[in-house]
Each structure stands twice: as structure tokens, then as C-alpha cells.
N, C-alpha and C. Protein backbone atom coordinates (compact mmCIF):
# COMPACT_ATOMS: atom_id res chain seq x y z
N UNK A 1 0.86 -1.16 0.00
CA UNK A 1 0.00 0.00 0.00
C UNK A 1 0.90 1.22 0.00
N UNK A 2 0.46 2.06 -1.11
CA UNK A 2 1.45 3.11 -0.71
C UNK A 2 0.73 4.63 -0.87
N UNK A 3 1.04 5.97 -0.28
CA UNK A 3 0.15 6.63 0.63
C UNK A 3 1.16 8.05 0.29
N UNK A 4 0.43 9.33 -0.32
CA UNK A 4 1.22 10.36 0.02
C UNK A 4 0.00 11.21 0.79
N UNK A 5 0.94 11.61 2.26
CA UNK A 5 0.21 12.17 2.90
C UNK A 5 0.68 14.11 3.00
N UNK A 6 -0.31 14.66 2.84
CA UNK A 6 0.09 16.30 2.56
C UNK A 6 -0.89 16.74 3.30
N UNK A 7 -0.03 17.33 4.93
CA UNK A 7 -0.37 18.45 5.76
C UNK A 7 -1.46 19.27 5.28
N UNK A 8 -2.46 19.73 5.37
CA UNK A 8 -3.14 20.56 4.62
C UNK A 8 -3.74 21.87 5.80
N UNK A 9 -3.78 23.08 5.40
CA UNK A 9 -4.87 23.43 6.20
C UNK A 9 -6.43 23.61 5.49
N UNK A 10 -6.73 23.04 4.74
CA UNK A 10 -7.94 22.49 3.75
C UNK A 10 -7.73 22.05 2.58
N UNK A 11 -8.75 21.01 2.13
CA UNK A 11 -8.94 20.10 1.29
C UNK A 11 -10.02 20.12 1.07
N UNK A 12 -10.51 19.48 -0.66
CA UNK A 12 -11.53 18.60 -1.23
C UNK A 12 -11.80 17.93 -2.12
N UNK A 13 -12.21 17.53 -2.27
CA UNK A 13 -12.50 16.56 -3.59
C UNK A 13 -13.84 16.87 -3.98
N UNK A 14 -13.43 16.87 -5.79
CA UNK A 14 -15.20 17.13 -6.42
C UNK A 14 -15.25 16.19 -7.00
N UNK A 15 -16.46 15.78 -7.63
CA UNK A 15 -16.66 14.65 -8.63
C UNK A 15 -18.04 15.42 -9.45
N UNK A 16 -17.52 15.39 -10.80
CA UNK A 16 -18.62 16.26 -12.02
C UNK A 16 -19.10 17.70 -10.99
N UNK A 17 -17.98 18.41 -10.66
CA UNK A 17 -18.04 19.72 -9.94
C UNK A 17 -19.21 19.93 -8.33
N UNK A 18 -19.43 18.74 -8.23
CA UNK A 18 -19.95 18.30 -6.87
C UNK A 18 -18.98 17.86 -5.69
N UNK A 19 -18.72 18.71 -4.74
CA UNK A 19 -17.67 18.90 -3.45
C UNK A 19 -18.64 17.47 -2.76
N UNK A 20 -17.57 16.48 -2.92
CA UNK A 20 -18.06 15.20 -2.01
C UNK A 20 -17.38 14.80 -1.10
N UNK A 21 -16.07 15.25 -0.45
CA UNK A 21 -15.46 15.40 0.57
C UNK A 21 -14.68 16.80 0.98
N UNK A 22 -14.31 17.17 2.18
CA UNK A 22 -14.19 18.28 2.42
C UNK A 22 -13.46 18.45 3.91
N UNK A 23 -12.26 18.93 3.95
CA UNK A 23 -11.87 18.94 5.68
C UNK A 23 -11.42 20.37 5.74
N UNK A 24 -10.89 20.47 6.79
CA UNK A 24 -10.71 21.88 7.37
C UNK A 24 -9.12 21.58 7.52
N UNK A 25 -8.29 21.99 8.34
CA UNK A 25 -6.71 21.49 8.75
C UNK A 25 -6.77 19.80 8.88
N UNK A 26 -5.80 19.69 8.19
CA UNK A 26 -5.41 18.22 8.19
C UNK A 26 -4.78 16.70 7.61
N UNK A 27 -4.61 15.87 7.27
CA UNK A 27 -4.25 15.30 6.37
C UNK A 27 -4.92 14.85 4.90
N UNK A 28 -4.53 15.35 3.99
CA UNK A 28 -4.99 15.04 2.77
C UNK A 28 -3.87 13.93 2.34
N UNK A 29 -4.85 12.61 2.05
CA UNK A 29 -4.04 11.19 2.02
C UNK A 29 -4.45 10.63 0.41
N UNK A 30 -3.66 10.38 -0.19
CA UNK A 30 -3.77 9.34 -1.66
C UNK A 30 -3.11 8.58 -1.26
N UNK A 31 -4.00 7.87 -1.91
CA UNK A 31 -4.04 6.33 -1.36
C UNK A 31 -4.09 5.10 -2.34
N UNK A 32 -2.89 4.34 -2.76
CA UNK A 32 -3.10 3.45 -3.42
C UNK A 32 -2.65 2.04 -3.30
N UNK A 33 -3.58 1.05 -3.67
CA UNK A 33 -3.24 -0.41 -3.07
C UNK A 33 -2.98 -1.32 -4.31
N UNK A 34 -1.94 -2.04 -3.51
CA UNK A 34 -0.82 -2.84 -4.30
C UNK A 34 -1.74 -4.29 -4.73
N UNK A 35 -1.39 -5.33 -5.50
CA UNK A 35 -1.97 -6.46 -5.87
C UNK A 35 -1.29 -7.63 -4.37
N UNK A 36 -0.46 -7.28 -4.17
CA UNK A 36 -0.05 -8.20 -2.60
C UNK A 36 -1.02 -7.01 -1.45
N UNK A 37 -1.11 -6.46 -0.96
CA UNK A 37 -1.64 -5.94 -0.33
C UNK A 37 -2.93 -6.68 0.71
N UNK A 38 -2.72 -6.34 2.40
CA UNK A 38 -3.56 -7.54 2.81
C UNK A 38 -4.47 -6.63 3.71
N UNK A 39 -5.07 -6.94 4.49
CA UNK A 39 -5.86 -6.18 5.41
C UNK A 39 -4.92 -5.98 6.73
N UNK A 40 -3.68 -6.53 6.88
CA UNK A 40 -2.46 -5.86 7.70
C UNK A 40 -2.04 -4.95 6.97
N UNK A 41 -2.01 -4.64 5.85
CA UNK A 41 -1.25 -3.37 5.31
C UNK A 41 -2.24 -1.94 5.21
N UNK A 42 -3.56 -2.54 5.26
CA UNK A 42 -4.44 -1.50 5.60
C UNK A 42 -4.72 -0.84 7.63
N UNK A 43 -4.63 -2.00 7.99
CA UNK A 43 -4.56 -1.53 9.37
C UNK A 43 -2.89 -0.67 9.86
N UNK A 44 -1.99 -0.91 9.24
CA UNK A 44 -0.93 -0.66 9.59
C UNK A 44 -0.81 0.57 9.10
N UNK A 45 -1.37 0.95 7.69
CA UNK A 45 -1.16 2.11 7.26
C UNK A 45 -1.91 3.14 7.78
N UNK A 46 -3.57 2.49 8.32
CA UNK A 46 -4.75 3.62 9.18
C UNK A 46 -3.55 3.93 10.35
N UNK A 47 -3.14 3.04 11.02
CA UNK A 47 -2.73 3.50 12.40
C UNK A 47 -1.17 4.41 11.92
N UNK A 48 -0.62 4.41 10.63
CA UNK A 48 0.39 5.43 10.75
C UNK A 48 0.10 7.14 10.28
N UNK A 49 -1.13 6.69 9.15
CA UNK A 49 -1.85 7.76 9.11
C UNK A 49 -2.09 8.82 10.93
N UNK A 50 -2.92 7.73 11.27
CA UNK A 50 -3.38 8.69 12.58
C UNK A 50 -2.46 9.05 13.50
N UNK A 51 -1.19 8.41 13.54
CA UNK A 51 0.02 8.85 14.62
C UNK A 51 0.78 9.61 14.18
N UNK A 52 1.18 9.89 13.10
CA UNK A 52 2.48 10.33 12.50
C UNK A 52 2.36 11.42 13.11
N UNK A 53 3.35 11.93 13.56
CA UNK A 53 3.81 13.62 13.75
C UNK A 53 4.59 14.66 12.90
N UNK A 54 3.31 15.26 12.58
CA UNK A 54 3.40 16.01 11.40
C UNK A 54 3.07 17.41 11.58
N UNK A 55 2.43 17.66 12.83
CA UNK A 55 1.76 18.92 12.70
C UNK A 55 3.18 19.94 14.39
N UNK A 56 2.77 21.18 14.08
CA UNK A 56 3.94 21.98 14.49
C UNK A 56 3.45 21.45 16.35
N UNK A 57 4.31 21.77 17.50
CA UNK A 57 3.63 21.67 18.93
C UNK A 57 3.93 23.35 18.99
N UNK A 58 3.52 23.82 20.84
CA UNK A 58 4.01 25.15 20.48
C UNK A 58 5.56 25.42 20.10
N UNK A 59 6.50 24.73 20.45
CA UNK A 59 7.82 24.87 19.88
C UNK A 59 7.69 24.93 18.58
N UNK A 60 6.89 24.83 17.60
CA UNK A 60 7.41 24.99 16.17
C UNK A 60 8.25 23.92 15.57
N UNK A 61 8.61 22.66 16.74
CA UNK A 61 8.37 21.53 16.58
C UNK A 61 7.63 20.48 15.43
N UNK A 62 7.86 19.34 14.96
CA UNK A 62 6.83 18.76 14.12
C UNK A 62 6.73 17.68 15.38
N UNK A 63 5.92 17.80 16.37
CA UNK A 63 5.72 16.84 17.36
C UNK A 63 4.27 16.44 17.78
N UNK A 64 3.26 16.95 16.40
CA UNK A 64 1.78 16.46 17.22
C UNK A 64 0.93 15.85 16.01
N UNK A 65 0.59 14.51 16.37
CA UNK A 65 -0.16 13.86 15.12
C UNK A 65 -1.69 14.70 14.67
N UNK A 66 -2.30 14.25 13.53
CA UNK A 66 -3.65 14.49 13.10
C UNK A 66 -4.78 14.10 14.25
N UNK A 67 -4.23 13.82 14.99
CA UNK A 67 -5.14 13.05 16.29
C UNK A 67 -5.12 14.33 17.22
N UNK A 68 -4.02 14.23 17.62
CA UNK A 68 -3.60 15.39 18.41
C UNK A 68 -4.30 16.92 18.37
N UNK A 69 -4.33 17.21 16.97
CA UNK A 69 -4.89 18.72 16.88
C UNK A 69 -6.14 18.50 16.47
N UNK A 70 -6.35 17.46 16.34
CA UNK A 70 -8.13 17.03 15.85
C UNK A 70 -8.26 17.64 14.72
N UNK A 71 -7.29 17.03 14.04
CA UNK A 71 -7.39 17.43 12.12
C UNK A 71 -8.44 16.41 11.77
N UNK A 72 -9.05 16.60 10.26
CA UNK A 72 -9.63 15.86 9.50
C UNK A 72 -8.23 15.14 8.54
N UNK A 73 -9.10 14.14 7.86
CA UNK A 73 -8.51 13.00 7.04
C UNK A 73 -9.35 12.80 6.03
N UNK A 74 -8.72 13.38 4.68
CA UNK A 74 -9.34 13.27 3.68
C UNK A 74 -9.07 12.32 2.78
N UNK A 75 -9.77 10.85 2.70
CA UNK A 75 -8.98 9.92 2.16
C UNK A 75 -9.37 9.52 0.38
N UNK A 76 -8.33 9.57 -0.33
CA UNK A 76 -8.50 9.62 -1.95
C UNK A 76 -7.86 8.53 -2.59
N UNK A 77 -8.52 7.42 -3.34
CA UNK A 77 -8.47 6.28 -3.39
C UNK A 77 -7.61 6.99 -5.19
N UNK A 78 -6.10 6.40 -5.33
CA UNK A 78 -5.70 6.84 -6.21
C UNK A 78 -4.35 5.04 -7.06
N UNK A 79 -4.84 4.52 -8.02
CA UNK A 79 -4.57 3.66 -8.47
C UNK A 79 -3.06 4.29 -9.11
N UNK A 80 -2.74 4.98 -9.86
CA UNK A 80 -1.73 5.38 -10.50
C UNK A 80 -0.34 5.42 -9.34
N UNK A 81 -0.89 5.68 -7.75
CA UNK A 81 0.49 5.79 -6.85
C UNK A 81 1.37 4.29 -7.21
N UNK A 82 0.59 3.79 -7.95
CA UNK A 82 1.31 2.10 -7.80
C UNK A 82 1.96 1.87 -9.51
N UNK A 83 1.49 3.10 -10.38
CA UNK A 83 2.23 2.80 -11.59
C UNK A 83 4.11 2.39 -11.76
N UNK A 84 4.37 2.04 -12.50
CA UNK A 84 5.86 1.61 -12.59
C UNK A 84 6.37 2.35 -14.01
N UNK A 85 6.94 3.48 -14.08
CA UNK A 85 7.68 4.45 -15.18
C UNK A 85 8.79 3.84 -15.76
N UNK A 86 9.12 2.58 -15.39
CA UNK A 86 11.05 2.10 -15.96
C UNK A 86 10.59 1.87 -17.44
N UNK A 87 10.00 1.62 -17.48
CA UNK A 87 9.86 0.99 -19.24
C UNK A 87 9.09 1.59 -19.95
N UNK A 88 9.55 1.99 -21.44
CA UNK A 88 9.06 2.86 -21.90
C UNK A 88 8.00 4.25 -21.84
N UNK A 89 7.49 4.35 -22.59
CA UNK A 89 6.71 6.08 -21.99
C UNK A 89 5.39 5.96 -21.51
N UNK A 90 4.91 4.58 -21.51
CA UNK A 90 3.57 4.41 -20.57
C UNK A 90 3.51 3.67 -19.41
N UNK A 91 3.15 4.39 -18.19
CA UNK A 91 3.66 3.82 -16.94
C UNK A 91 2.86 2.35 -17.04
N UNK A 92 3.05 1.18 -16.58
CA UNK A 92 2.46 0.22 -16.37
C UNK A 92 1.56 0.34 -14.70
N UNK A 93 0.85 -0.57 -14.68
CA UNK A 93 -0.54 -0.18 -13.40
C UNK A 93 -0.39 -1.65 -13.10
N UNK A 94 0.50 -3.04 -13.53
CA UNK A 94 0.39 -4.21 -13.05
C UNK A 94 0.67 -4.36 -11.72
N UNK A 95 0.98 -3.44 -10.68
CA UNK A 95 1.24 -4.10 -9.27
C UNK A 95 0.39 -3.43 -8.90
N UNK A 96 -1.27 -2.73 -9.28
CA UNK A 96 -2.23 -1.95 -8.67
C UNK A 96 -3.37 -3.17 -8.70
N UNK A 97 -3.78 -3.06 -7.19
CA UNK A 97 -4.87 -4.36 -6.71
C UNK A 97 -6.02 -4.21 -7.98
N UNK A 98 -6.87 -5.18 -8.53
CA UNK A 98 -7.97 -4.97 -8.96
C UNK A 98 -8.87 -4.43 -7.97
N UNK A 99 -9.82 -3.61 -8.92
CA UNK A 99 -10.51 -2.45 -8.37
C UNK A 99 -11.52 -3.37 -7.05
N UNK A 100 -11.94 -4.17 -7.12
CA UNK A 100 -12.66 -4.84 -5.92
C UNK A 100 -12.13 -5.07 -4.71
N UNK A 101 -10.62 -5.74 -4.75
CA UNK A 101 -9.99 -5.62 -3.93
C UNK A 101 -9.35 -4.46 -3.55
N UNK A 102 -9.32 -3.78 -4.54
CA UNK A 102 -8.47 -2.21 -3.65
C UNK A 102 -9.58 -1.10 -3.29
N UNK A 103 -10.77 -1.83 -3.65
CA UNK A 103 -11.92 -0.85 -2.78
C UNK A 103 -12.16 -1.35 -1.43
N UNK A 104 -11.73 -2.69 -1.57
CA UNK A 104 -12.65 -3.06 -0.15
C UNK A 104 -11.15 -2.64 0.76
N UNK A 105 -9.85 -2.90 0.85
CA UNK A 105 -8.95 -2.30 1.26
C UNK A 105 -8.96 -0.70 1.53
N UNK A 106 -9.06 -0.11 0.52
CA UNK A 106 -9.38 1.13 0.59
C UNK A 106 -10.32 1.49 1.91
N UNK A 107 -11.37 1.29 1.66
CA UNK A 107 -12.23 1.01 3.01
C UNK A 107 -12.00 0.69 3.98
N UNK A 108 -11.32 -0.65 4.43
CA UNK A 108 -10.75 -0.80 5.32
C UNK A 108 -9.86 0.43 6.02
N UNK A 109 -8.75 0.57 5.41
CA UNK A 109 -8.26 2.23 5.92
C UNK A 109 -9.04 3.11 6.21
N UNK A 110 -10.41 3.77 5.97
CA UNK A 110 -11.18 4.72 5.83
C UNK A 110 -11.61 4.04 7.44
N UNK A 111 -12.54 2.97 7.65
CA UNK A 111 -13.24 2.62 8.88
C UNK A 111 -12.03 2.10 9.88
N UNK A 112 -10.76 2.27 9.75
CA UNK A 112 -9.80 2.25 11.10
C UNK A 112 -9.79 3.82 11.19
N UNK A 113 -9.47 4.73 10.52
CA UNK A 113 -9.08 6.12 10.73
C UNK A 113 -10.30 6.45 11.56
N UNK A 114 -11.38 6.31 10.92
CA UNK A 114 -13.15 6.89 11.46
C UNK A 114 -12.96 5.95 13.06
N UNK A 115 -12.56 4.84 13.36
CA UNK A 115 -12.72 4.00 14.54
C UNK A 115 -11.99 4.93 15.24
N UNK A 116 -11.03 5.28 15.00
CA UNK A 116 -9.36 6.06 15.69
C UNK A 116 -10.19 7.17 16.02
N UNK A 117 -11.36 7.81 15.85
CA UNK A 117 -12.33 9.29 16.19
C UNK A 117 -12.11 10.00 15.76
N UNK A 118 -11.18 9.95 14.17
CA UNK A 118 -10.80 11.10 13.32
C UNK A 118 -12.08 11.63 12.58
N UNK A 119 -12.90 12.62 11.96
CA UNK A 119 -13.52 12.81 10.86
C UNK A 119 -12.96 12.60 9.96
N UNK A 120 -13.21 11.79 8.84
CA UNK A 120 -12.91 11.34 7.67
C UNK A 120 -13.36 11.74 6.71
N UNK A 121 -13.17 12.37 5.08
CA UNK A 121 -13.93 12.47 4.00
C UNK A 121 -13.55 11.83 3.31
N UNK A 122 -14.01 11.64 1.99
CA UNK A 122 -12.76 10.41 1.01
C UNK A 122 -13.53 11.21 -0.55
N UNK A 123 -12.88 10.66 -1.50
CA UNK A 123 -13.46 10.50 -2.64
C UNK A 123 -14.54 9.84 -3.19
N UNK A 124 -14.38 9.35 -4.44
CA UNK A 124 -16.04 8.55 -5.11
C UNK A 124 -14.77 7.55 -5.55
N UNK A 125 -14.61 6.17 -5.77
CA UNK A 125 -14.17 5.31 -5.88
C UNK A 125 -13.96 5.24 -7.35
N UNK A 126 -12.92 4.90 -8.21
CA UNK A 126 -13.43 4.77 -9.74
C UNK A 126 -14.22 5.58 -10.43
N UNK A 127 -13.74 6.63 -9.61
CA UNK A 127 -14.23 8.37 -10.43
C UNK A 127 -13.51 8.94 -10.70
N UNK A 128 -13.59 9.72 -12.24
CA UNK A 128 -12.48 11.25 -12.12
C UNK A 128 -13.11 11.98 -11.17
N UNK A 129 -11.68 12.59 -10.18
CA UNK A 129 -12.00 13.37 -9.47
C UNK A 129 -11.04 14.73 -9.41
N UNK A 130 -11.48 15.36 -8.74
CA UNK A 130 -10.34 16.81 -8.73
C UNK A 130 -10.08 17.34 -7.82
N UNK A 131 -8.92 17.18 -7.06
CA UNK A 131 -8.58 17.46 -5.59
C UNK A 131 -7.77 18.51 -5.68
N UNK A 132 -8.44 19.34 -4.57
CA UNK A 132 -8.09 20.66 -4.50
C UNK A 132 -7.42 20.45 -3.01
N UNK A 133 -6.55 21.13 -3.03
CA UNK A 133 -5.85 21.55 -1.13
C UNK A 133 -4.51 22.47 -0.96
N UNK A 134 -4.28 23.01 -0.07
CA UNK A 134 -3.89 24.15 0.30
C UNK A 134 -2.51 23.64 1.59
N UNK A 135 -1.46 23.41 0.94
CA UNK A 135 -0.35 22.16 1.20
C UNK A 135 0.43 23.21 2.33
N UNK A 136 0.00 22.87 3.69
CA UNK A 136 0.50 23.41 4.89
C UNK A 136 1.55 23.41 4.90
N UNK A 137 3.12 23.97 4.97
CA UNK A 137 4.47 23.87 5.01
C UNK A 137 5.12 23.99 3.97
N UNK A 138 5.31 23.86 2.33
CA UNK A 138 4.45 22.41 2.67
C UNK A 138 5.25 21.35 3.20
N UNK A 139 4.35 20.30 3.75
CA UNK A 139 4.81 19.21 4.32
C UNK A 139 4.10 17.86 3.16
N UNK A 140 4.76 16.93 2.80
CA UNK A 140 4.51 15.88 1.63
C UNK A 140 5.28 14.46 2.14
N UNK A 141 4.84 13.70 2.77
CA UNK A 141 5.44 12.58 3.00
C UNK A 141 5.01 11.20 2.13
N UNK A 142 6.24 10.04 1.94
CA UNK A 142 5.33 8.96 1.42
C UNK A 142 5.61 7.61 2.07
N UNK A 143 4.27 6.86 2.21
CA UNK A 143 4.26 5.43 3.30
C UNK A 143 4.12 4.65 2.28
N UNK A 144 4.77 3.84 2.62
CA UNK A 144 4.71 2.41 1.58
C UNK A 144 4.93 0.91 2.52
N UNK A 145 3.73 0.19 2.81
CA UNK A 145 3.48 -0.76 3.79
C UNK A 145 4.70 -1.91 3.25
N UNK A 146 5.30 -1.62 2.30
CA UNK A 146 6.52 -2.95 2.02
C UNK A 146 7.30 -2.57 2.98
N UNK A 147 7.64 -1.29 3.20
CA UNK A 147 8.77 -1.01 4.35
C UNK A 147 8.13 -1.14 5.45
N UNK A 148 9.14 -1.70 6.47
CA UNK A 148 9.10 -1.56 8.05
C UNK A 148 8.41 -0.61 8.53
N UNK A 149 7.33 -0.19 9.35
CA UNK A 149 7.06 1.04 9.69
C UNK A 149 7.41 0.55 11.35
């Protein structure tokens, strides 16, 4: 599973110019799942989502998670994070889960974050969508459940 998460102090996502998710300060997450990918790589990735320390303390510090300041989590189900560019000029999408399995995964992440007492928004699944956000720092990190977390 692999995940770029961007600090935001707002986010949204439209679908056919209809705002279907929407947060205020917080993590704006793309999100894409691998063809190995298990429901440990979805729990592992909700719980790094919600801990990471990302946001400033009063020191100006990066010492307080999305939990911490009671950010939102805007989660955006994005197949292309898993494309592979080495070979020739069209990225290949073969290590991206089929769409059934990387929805129900997808999900999975969405209902650990919402369990964790975050507010959550997400996208429309297998939609063009158009994400708008306003990149706090900016700050841009990327999780990838093959590595150790």
C-alpha cells in the first residue's frame, strides 16, 4: 500500500463539480493499493496515518499527530500511486490491486481512521475526481506498507 500524505490546512475533492469530501486542517491522504496488499497493510497504514507527527507543537516543533490537533482526514483512493515508469513512456498499473480488492482495502483504511475518532472524507471510488488543497508547510510525506514502519 502506498500513501502520500500532505499536511493541509484544507482540502476537497469534487466529482462532475460536486464537493463530495471536504476537511478543514489536516491530512490530505492518496491512497493506493498494491496487488499483494492484505488487510495488515491496511490496518498498519490507518494506524500510521493517525500517529504520525506532522503537525507543528508550540515549539514549532513537528511533534503532534492528526489526532492530536483534531485534524480531518481526507482519504482519496488513487490507483496510478502504484504505476511503474522504468519501461518505456507508458507507466504500467500491473502491481495496482484490482478495483474490488483495492476498494474493499481502501475502506478498510477509511473505517480504522473513522474507529481512531478522526472525521474522515474520502473521494467517489473509480471516479475522475479533482482534488483541490492548500499544502500546509508544505509538508509531503510517502508510506509504503513494504517497508518496516
Amino acid at each position: 500500500m502506498r500513501a502520500v500524505l500532505q499536511r493541509v490546512t484544507s482540502a476537497r475533492v469534487r466529482v462532475d463539480d460536486v464537493i463530495v469530501g471536504e476537511i478543514g486542517r489536516g491530512l490530505l491522504v492518496l491512497l493506493g493499493v498494491a496487488r499483494t496488499d492484505t488487510a495488515a497493510d491496511a490496518a498498519a497504514t490507518a494506524a500510521r496515518i493517525v500517529g504520525l507527527r506532522v503537525f507543528d507543537d508550540e515549539a514549532g516543533k513537528m511533534n503532534l499527530s492528526v489526532a492530536d490537533v483534531q485534524g480531518g482526514v481526507l482519504l482519496v483512493s488513487q490507483f496510478t500511486l502504484l504505476g511503474d515508469c522504468r519501461g518505456g513512456r507508458r507507466p504500467s498499473y500491473l502491481e495496482a490491486a484490482a478495483p474490488e480488492a483495492a476498494n474493499a482495502l481502501y475502506e478498510a483504511v477509511v473505517e480504522a481512521v473513522r474507529k481512531a475518532g478522526l472525521p474522515v472524507a474520502t473521494g467517489v471510488f473509480r471516479t475522475h475526481m479533482a482534488v483541490e488543497l492548500v499544502n500546509d508547510g508544505p509538508v509531503t510525506l510517502l508510506i509504503d506498507s513494504t517497508k518496516a514502519f
